[in-house]
PDB file of N, CA and C in Angstrom:
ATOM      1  N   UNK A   1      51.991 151.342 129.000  1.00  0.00           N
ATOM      2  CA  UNK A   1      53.404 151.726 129.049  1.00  0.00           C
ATOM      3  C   UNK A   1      54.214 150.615 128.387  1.00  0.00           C
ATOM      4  N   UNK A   2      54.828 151.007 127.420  1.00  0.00           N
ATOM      5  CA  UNK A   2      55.993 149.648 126.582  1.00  0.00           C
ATOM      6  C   UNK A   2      57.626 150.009 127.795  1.00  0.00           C
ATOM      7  N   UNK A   3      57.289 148.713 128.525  1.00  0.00           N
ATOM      8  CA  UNK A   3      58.629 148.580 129.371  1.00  0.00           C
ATOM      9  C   UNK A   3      59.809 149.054 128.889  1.00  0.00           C
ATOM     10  N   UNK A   4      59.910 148.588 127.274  1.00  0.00           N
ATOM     11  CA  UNK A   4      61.412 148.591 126.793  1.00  0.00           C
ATOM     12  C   UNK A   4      61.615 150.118 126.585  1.00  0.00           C
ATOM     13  N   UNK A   5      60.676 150.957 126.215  1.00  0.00           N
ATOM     14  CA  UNK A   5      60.808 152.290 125.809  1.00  0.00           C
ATOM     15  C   UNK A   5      61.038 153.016 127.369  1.00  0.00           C
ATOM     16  N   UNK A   6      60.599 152.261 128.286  1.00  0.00           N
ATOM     17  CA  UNK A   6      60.234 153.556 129.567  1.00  0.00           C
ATOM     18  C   UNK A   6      61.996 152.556 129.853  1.00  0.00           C
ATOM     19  N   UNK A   7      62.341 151.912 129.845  1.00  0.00           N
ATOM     20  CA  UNK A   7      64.048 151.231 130.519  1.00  0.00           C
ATOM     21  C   UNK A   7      64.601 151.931 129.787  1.00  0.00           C
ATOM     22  N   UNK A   8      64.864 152.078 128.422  1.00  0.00           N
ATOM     23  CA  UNK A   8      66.015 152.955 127.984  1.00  0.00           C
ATOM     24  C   UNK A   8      65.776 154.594 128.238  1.00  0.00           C
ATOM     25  N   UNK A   9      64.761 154.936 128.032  1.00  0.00           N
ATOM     26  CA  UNK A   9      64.611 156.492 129.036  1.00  0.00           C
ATOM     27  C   UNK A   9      64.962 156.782 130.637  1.00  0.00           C
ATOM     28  N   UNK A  10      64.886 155.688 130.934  1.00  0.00           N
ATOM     29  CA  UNK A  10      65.785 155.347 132.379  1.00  0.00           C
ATOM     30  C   UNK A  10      67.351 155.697 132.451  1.00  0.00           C
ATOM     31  N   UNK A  11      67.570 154.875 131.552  1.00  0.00           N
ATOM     32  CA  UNK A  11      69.173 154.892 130.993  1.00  0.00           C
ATOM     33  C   UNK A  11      69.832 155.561 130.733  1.00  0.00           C
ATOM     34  N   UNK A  12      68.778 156.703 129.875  1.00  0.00           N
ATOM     35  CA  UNK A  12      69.441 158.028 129.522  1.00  0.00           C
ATOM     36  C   UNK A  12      69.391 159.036 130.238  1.00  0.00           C
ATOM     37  N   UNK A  13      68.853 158.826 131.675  1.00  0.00           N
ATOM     38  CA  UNK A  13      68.295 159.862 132.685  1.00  0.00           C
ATOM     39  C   UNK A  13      69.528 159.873 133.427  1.00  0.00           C
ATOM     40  N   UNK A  14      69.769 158.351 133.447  1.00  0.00           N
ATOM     41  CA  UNK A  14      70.874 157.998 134.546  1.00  0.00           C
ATOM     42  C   UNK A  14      72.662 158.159 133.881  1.00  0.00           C
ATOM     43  N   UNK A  15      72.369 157.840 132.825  1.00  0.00           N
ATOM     44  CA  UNK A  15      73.712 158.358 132.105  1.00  0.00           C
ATOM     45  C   UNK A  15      73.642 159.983 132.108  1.00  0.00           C
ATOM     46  N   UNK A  16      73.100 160.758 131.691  1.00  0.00           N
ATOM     47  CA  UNK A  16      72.486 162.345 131.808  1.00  0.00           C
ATOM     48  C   UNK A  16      73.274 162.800 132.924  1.00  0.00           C
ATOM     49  N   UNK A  17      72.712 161.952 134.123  1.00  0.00           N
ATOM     50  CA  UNK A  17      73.161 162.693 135.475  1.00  0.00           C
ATOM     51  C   UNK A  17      74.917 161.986 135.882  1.00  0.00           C
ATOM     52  N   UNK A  18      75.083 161.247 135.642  1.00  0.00           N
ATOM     53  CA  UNK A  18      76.545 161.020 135.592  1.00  0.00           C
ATOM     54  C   UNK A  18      77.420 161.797 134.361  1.00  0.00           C
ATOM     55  N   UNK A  19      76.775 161.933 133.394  1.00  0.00           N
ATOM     56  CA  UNK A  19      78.140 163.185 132.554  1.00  0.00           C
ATOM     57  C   UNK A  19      77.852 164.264 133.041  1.00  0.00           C
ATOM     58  N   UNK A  20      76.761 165.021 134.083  1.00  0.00           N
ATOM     59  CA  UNK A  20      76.430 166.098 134.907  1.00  0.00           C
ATOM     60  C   UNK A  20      77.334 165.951 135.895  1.00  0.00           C
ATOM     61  N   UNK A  21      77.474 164.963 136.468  1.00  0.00           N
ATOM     62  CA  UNK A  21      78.820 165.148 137.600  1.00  0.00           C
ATOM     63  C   UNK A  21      79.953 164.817 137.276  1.00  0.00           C
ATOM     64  N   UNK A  22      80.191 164.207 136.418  1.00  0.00           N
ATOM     65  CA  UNK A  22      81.831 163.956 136.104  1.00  0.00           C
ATOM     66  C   UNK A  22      81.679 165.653 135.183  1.00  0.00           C
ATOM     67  N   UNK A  23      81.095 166.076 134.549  1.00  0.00           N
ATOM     68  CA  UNK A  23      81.692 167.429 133.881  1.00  0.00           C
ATOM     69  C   UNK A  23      81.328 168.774 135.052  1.00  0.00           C
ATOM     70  N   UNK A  24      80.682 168.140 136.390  1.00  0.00           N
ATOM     71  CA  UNK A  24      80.908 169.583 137.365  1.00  0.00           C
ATOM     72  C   UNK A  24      82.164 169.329 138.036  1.00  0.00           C
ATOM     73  N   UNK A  25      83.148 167.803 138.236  1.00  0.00           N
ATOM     74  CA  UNK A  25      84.021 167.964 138.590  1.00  0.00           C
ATOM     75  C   UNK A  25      85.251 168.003 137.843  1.00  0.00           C
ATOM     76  N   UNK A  26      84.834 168.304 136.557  1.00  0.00           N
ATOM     77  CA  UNK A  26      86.009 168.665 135.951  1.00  0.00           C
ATOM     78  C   UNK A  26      86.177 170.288 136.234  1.00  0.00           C
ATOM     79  N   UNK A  27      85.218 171.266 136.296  1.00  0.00           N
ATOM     80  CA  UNK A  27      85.239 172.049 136.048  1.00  0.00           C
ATOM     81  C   UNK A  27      85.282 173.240 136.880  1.00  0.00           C
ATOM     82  N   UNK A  28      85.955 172.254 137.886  1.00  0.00           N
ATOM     83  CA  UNK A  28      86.448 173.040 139.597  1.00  0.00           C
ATOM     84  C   UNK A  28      87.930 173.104 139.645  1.00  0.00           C
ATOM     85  N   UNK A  29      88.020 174.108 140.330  1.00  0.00           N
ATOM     86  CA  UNK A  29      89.649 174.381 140.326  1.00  0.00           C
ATOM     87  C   UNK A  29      90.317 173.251 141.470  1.00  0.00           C
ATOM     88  N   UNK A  30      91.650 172.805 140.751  1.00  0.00           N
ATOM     89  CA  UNK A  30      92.439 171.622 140.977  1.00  0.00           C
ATOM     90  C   UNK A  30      93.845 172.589 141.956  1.00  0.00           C
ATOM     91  N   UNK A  31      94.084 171.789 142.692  1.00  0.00           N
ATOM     92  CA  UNK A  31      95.460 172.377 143.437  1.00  0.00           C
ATOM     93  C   UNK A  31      96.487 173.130 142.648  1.00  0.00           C
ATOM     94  N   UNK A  32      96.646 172.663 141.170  1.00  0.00           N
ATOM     95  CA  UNK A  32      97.402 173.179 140.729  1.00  0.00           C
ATOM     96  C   UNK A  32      97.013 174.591 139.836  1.00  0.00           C
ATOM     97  N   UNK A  33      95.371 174.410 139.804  1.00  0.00           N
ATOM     98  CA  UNK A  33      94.737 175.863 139.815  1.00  0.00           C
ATOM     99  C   UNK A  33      95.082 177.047 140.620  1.00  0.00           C
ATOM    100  N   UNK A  34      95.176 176.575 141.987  1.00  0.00           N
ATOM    101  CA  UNK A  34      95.182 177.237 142.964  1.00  0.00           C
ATOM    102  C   UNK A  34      96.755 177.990 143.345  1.00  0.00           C
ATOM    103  N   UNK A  35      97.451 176.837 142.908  1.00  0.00           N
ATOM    104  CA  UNK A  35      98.766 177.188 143.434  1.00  0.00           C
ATOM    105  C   UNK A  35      99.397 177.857 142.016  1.00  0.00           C
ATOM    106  N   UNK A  36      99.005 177.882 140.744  1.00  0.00           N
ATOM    107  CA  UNK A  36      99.250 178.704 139.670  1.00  0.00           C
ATOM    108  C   UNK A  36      98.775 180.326 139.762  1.00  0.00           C
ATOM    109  N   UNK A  37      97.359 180.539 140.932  1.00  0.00           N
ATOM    110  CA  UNK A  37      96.445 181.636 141.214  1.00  0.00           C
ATOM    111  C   UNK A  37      97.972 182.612 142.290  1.00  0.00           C
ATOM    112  N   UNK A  38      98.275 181.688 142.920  1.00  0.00           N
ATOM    113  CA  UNK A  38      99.369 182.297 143.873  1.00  0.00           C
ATOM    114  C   UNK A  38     100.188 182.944 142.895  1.00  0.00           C
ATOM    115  N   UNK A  39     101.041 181.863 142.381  1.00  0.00           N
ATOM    116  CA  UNK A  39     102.131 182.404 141.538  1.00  0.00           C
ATOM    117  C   UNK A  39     102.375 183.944 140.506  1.00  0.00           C
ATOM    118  N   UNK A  40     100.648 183.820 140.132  1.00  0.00           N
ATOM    119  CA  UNK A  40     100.531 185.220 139.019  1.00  0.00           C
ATOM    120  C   UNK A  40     100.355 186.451 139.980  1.00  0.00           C
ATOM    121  N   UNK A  41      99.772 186.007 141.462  1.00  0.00           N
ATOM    122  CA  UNK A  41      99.849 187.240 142.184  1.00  0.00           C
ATOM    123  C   UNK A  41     101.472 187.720 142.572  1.00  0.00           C
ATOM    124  N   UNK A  42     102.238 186.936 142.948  1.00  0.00           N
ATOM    125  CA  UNK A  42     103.506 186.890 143.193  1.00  0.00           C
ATOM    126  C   UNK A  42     104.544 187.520 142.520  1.00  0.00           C
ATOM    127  N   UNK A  43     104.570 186.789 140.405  1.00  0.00           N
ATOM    128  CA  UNK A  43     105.119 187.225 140.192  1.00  0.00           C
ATOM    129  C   UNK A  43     104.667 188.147 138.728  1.00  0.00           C
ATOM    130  N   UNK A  44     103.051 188.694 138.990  1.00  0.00           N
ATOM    131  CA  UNK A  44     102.632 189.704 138.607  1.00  0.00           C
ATOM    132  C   UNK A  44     102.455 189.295 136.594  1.00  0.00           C
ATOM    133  N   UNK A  45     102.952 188.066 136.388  1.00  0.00           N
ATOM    134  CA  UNK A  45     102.520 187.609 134.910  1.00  0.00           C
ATOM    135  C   UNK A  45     101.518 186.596 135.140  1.00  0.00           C
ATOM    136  N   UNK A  46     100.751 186.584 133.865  1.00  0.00           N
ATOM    137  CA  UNK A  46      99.631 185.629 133.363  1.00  0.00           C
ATOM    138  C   UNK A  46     100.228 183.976 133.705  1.00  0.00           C
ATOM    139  N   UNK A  47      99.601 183.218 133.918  1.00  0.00           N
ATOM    140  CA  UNK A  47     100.133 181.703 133.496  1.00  0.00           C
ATOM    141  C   UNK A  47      98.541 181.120 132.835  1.00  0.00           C
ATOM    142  N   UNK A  48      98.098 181.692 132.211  1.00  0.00           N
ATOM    143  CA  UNK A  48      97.060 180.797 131.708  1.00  0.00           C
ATOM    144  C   UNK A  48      97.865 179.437 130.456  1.00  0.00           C
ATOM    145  N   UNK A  49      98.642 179.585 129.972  1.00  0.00           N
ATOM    146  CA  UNK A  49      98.984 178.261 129.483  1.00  0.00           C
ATOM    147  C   UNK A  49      99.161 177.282 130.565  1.00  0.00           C
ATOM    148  N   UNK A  50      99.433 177.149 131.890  1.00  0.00           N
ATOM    149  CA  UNK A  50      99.241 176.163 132.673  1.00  0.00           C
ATOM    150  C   UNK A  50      98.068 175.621 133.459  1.00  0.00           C
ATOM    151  N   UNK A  51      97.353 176.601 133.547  1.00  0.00           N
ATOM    152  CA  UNK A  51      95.665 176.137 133.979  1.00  0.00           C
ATOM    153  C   UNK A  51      94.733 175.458 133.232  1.00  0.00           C
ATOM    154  N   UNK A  52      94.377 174.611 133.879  1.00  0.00           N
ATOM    155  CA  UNK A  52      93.341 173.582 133.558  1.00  0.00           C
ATOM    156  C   UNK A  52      92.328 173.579 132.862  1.00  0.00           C
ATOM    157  N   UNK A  53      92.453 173.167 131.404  1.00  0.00           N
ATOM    158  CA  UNK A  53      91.077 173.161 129.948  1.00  0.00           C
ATOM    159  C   UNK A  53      89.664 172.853 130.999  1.00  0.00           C
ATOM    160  N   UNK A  54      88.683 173.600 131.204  1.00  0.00           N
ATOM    161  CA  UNK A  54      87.379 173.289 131.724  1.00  0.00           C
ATOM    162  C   UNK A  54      86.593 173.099 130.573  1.00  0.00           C
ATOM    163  N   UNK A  55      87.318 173.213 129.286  1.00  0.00           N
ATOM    164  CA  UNK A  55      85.903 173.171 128.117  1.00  0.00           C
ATOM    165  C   UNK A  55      85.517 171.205 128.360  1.00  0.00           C
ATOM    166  N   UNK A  56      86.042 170.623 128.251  1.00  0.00           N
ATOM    167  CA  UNK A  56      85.168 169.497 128.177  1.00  0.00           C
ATOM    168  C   UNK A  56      84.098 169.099 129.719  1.00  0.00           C
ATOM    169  N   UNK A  57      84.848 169.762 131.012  1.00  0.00           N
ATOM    170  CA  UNK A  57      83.552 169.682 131.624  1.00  0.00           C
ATOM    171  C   UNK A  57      82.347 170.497 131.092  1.00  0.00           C
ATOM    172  N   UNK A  58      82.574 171.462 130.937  1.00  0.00           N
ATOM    173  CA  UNK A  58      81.590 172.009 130.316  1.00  0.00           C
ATOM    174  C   UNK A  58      80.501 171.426 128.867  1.00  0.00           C
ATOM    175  N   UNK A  59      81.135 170.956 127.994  1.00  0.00           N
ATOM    176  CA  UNK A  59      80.965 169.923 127.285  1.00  0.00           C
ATOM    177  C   UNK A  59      79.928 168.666 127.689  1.00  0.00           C
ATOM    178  N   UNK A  60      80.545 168.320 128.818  1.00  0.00           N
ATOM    179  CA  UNK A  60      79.864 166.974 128.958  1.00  0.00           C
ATOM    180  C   UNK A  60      78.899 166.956 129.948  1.00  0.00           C
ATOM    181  N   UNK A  61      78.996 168.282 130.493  1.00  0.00           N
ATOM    182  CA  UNK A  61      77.901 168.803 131.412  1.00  0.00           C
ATOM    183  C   UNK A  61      76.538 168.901 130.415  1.00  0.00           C
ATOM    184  N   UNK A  62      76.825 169.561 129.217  1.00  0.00           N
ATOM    185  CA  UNK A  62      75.516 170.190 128.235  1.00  0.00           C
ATOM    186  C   UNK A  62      75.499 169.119 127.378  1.00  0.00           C
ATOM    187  N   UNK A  63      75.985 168.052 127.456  1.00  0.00           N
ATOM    188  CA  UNK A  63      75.422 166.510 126.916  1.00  0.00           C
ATOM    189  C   UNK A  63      74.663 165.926 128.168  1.00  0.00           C
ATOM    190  N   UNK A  64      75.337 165.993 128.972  1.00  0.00           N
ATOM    191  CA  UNK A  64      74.647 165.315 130.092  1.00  0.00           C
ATOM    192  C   UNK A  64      72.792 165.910 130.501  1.00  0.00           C
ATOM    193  N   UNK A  65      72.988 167.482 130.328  1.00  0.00           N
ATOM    194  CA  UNK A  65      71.519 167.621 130.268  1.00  0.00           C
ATOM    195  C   UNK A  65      70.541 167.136 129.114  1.00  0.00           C
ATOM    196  N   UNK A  66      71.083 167.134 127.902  1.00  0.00           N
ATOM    197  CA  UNK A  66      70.362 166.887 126.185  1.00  0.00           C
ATOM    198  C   UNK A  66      70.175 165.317 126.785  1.00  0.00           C
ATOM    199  N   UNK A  67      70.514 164.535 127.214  1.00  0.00           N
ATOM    200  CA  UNK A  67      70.248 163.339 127.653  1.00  0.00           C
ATOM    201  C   UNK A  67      69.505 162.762 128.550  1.00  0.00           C
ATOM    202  N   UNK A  68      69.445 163.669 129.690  1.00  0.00           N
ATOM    203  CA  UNK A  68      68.569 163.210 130.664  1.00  0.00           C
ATOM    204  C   UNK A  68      66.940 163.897 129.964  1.00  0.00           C
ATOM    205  N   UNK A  69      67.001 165.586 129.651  1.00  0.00           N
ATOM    206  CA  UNK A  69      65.943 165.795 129.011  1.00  0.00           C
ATOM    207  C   UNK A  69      65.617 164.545 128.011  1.00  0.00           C
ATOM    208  N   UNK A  70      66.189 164.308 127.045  1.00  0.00           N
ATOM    209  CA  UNK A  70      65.950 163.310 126.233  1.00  0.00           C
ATOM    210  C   UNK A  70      65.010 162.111 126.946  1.00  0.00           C
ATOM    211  N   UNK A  71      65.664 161.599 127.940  1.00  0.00           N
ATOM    212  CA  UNK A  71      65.426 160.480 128.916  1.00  0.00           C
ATOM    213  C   UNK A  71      63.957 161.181 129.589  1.00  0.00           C
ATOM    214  N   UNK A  72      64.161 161.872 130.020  1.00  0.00           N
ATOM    215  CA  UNK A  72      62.863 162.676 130.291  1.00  0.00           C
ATOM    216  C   UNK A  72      61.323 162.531 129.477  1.00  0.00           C
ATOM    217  N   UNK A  73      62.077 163.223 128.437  1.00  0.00           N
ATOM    218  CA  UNK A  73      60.908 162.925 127.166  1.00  0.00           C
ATOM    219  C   UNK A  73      60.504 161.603 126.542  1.00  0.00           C
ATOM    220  N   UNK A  74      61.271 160.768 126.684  1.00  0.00           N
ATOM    221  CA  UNK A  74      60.889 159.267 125.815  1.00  0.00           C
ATOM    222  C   UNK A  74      60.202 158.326 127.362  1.00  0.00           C
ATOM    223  N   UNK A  75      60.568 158.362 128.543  1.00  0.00           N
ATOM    224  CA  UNK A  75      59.913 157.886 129.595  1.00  0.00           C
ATOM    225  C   UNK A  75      58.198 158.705 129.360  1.00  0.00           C
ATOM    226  N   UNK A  76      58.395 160.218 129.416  1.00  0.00           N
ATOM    227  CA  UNK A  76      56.782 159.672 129.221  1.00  0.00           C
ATOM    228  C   UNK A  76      56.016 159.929 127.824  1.00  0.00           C
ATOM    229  N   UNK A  77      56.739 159.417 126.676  1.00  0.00           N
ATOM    230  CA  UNK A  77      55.777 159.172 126.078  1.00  0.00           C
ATOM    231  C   UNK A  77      55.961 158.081 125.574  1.00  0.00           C
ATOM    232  N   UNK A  78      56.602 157.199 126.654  1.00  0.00           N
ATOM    233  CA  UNK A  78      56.218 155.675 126.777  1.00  0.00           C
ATOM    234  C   UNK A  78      55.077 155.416 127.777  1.00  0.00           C
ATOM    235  N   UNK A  79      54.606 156.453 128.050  1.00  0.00           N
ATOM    236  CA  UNK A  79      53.778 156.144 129.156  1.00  0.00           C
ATOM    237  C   UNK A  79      52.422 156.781 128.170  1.00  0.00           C
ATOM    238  N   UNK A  80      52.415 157.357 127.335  1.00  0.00           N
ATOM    239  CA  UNK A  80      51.453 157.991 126.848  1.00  0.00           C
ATOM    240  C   UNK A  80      51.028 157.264 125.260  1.00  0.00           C
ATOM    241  N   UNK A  81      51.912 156.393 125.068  1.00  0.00           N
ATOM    242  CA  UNK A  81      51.342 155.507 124.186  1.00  0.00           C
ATOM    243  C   UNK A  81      50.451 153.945 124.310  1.00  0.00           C
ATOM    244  N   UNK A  82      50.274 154.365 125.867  1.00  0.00           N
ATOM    245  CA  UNK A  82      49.437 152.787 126.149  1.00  0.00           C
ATOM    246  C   UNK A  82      50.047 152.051 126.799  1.00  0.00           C
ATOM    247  N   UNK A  83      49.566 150.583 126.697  1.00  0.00           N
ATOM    248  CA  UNK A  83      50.142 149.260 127.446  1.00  0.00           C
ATOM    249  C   UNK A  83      50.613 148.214 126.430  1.00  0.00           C
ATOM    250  N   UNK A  84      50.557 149.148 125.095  1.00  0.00           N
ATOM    251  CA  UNK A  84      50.989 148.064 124.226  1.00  0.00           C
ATOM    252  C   UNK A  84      49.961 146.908 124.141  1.00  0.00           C
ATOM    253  N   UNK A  85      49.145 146.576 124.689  1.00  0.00           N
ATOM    254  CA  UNK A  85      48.174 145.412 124.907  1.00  0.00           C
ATOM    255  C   UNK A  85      47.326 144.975 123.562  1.00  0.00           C
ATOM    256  N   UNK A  86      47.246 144.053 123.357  1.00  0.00           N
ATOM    257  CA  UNK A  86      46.553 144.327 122.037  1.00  0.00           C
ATOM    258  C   UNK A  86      44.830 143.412 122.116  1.00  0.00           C
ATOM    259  N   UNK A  87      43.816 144.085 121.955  1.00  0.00           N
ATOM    260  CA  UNK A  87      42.540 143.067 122.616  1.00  0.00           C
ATOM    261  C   UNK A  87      41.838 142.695 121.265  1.00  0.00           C
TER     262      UNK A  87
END
């Protein structure tokens, strides 16, 4: 196993899963979601110009997986290229 290859596949596992949660909490409805949801029942028009862009959680959610897979894949085939050892 070459340490340096299996640490940065680490890195990218662990970065992966943090743009996975910062883009699932973008991509939940915010108070002012909620209280805009009231208003259109109320007064029977659209307000989507005031509700909340979810494209970049979404975004950084489907980076966040290409990364950890990534991280996934280079951990083991740091593990599948040996010990580096040289005899």
């Amino acid at each position: 196993m070459k340490p340096e290859v299996a640490i940065v596949g680490v890195v990218l596992i662990l970065v992966g899963v943090g743009l996975c949660v910062f883009g699932y909490q973008k991509t939940q409805p915010t108070a002012t979601d909620s209280a805009m949801g009231v208003l259109e029942q109320l007064s029977g028009e659209s307000l989507d110009d005031f509700k909340t862009d979810k494209t970049t959680g979404y975004a950084a959610m489907a980076g966040g997986v290409a990364l950890f897979l990534i991280g996934i894949g280079t951990v083991l085939a740091s593990r599948s290229r040996g010990s580096g050892v040289q005899e």
